[in-house]
N, C-alpha and C. Protein backbone atom coordinates (compact mmCIF):
# COMPACT_ATOMS: atom_id res chain seq x y z
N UNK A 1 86.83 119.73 96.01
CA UNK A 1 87.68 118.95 95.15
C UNK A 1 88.21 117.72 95.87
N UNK A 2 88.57 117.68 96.71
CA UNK A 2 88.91 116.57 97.70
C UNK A 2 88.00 115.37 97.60
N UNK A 3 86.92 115.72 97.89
CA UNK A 3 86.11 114.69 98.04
C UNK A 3 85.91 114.03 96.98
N UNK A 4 86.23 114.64 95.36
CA UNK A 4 86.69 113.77 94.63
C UNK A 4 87.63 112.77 94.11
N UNK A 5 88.72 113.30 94.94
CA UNK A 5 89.49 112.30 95.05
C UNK A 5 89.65 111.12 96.14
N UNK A 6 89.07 111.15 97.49
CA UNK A 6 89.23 110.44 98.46
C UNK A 6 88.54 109.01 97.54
N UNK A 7 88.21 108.77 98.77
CA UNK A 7 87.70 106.81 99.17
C UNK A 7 88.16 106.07 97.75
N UNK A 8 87.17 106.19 96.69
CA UNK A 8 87.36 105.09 95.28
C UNK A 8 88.83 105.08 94.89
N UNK A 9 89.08 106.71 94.15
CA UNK A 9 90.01 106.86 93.83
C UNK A 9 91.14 106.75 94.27
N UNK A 10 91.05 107.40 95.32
CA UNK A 10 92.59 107.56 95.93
C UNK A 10 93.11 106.18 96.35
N UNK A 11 92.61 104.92 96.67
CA UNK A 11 92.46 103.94 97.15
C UNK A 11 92.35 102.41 95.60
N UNK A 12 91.73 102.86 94.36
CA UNK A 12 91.77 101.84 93.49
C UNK A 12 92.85 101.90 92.82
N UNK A 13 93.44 103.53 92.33
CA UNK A 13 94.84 103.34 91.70
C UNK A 13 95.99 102.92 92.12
N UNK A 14 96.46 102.75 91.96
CA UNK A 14 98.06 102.18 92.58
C UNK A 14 97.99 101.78 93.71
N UNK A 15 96.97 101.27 94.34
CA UNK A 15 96.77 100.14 95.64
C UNK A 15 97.24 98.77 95.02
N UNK A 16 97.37 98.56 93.71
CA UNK A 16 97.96 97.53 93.50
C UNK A 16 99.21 96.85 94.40
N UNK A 17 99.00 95.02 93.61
CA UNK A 17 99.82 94.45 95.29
C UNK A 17 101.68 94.45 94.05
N UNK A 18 102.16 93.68 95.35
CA UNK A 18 103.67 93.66 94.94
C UNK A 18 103.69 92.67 95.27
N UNK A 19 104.43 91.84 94.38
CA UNK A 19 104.64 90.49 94.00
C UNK A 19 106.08 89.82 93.94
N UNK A 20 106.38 88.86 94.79
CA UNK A 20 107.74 88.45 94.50
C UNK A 20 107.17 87.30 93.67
N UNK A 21 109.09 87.31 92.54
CA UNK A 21 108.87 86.77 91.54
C UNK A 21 110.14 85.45 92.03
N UNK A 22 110.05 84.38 92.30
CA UNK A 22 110.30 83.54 93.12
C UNK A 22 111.25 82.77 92.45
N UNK A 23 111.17 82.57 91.18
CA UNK A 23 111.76 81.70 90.19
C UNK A 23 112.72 82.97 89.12
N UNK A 24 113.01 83.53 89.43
CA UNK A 24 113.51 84.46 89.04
C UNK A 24 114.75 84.82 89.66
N UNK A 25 115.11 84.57 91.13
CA UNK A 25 116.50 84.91 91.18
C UNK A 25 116.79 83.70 92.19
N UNK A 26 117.98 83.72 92.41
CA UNK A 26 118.35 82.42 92.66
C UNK A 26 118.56 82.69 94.27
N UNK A 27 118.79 81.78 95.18
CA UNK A 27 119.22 82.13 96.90
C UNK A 27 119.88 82.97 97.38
N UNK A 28 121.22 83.50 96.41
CA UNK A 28 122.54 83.96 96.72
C UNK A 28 122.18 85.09 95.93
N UNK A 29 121.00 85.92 95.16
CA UNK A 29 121.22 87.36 94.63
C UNK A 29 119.68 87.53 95.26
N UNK A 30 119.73 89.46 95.35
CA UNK A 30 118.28 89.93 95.79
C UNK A 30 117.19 89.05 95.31
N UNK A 31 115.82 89.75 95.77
CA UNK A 31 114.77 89.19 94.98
C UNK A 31 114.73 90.30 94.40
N UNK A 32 113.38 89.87 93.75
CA UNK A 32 112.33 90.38 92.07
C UNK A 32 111.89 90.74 92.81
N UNK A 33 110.39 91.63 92.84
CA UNK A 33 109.25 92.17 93.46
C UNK A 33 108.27 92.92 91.91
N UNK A 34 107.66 92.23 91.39
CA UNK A 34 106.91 93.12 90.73
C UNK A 34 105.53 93.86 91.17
N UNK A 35 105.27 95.18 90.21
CA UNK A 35 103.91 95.96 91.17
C UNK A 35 102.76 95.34 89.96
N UNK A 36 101.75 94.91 90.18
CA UNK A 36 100.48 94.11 89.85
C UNK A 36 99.83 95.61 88.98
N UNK A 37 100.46 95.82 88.09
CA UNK A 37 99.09 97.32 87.71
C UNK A 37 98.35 96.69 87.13
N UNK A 38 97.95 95.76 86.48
CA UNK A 38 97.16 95.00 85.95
C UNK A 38 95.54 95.36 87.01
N UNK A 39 95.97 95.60 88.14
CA UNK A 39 94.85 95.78 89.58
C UNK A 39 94.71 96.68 89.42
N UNK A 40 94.92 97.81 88.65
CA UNK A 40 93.76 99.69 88.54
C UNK A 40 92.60 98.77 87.94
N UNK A 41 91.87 100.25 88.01
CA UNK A 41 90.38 100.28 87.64
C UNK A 41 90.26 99.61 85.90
N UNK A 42 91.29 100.23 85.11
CA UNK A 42 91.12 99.79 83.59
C UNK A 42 91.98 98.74 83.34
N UNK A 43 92.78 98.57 84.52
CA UNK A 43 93.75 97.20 84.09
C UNK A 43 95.11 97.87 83.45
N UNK A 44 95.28 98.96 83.41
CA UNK A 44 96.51 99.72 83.14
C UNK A 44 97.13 100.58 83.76
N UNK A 45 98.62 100.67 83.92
CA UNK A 45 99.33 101.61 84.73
C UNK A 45 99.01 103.07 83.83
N UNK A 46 98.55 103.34 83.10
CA UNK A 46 98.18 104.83 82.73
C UNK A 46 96.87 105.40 83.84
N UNK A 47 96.56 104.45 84.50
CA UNK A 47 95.34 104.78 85.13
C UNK A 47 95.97 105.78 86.57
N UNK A 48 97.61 105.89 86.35
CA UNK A 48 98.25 106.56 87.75
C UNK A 48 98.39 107.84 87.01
N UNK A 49 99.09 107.98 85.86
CA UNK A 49 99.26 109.15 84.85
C UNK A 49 97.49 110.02 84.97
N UNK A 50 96.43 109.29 84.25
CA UNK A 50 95.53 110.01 84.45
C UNK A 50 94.71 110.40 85.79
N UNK A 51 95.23 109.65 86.77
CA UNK A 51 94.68 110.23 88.52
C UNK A 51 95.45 111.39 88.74
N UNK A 52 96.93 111.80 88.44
CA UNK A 52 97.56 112.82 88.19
C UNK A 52 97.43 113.69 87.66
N UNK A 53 97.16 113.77 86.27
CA UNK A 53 96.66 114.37 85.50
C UNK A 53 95.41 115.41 86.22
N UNK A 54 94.14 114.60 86.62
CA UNK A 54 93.40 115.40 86.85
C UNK A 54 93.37 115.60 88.61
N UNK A 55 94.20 115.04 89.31
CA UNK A 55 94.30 115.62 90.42
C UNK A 55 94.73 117.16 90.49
N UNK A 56 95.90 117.30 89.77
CA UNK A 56 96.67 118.63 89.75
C UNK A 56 95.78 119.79 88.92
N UNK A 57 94.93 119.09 87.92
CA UNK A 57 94.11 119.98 87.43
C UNK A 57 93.33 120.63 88.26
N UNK A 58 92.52 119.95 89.24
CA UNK A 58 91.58 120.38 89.43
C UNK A 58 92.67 121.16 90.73
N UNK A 59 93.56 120.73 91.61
CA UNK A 59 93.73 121.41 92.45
C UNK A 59 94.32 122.98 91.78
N UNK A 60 94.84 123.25 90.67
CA UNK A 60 95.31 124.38 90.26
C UNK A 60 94.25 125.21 89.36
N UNK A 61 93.15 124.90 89.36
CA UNK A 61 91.62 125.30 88.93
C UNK A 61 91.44 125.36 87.25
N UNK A 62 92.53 124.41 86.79
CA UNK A 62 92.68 124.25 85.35
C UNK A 62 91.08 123.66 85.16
N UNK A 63 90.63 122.99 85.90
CA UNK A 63 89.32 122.34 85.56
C UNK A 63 88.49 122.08 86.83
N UNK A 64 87.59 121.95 87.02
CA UNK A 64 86.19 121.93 88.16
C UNK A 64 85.18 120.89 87.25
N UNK A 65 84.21 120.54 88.51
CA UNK A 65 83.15 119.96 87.73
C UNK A 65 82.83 120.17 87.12
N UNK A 66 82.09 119.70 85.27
CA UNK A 66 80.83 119.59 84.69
C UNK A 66 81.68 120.49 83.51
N UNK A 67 83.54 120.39 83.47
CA UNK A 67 84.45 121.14 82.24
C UNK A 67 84.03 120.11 81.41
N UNK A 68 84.57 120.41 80.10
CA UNK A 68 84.89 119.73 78.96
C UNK A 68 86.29 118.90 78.52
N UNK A 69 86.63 117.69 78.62
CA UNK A 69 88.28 117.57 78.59
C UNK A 69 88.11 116.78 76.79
N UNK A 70 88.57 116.96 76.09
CA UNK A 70 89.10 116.87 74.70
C UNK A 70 90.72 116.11 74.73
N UNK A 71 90.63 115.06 74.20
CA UNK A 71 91.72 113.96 74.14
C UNK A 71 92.23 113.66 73.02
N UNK A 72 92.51 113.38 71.79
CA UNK A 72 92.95 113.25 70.91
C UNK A 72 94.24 111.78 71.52
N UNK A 73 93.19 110.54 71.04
CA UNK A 73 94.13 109.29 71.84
C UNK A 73 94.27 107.84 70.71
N UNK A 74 94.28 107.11 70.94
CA UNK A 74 93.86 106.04 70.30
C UNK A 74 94.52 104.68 71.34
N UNK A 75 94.11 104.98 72.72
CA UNK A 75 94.32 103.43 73.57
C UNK A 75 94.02 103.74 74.72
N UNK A 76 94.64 103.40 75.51
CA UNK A 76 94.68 103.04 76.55
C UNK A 76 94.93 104.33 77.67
N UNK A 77 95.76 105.59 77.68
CA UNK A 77 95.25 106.88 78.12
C UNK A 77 93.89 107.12 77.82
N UNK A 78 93.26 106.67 77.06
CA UNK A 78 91.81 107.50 76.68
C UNK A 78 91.30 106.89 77.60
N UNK A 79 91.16 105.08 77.63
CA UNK A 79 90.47 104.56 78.41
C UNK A 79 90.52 105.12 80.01
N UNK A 80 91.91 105.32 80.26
CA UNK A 80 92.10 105.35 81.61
C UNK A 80 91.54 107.20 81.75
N UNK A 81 91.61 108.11 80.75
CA UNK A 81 91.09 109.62 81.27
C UNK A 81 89.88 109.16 81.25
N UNK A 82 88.65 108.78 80.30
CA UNK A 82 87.68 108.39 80.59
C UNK A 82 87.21 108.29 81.69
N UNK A 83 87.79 106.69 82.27
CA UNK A 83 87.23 106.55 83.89
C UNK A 83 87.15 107.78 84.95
N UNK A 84 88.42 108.49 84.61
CA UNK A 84 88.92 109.44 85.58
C UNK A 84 88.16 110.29 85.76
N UNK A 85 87.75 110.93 84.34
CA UNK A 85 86.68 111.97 83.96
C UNK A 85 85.09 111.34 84.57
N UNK A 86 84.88 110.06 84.14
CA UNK A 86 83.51 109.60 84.80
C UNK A 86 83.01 109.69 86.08
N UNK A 87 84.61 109.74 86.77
CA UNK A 87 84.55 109.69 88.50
C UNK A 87 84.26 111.21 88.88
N UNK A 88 84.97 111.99 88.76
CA UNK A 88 85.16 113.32 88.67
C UNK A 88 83.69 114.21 88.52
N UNK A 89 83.15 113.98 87.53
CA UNK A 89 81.88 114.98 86.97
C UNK A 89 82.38 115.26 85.75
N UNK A 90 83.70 115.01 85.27
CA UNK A 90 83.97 115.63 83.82
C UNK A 90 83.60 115.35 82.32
N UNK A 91 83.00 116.20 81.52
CA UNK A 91 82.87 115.32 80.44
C UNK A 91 84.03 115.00 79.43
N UNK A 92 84.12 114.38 79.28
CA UNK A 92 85.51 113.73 78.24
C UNK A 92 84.80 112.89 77.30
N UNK A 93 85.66 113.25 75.65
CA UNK A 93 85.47 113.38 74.23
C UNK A 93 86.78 113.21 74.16
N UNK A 94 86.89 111.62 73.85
CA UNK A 94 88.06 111.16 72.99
C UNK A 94 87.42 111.73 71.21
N UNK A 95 89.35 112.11 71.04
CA UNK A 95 89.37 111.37 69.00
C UNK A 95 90.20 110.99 68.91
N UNK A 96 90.02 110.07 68.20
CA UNK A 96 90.80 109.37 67.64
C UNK A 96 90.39 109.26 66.04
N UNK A 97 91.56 108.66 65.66
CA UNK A 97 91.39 108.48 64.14
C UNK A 97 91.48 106.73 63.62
N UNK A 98 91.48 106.74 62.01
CA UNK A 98 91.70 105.26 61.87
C UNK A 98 92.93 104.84 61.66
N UNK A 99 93.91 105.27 61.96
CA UNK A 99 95.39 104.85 61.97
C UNK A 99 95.65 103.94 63.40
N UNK A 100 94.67 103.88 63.96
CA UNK A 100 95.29 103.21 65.17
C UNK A 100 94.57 101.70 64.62
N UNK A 101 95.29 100.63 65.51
CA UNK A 101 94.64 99.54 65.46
C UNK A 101 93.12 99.07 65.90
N UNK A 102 92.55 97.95 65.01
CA UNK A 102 91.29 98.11 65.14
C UNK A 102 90.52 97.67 67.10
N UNK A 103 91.99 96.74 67.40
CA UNK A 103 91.23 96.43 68.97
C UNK A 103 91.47 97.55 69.67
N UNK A 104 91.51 98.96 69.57
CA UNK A 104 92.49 100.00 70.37
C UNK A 104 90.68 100.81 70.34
């Protein structure tokens, strides 16, 4: 299980950078610092939720290679279990329905 998580993973999620926001506070109060999640793999901070997600799975034997994961989503978690599942060996089967928006 490890070795599924090392090098890509463990290293593309939340390696995102931190950013001071310069124009934002003035000489005489702290700075800003924002974290860049825009820099995961899907371009979204859900992409830390789903490295979690299936880290703990697999370490508590909820799931192993070549399971089935079933999502019921309509955005941006799906996208980000997807990847997760692609890295992994897992197969993952979003549904969604048509209530969500059409760019989702």
């Amino acid at each position: 299980m490890a070795e599924l998580f090392d090098s890509y993973l463990e290293h593309a999620i939340g390696g995102t950078p931190l950013v001071p926001l310069k124009n934002i506070s003035s000489p005489s109060s702290g700075q800003v610092w924002v974290k860049l999640e825009s820099g995961n793999p899907t371009g979204s901070y859900k992409d830390r939720m789903a490295y979690a997600v299936f880290k703990n799975a697999f370490a508590r034997g909820d799931i192993t290679t070549g399971s089935r994961l079933v999502e019921y989503t309509g955005g941006s978690t799906g996208t980000s279990l997807a990847h997760i599942a692609s890295r992994t060996g897992i197969q993952f089967i979003a549904v969604s329905s048509d209530a969500f928006a059409q760019s989702k």
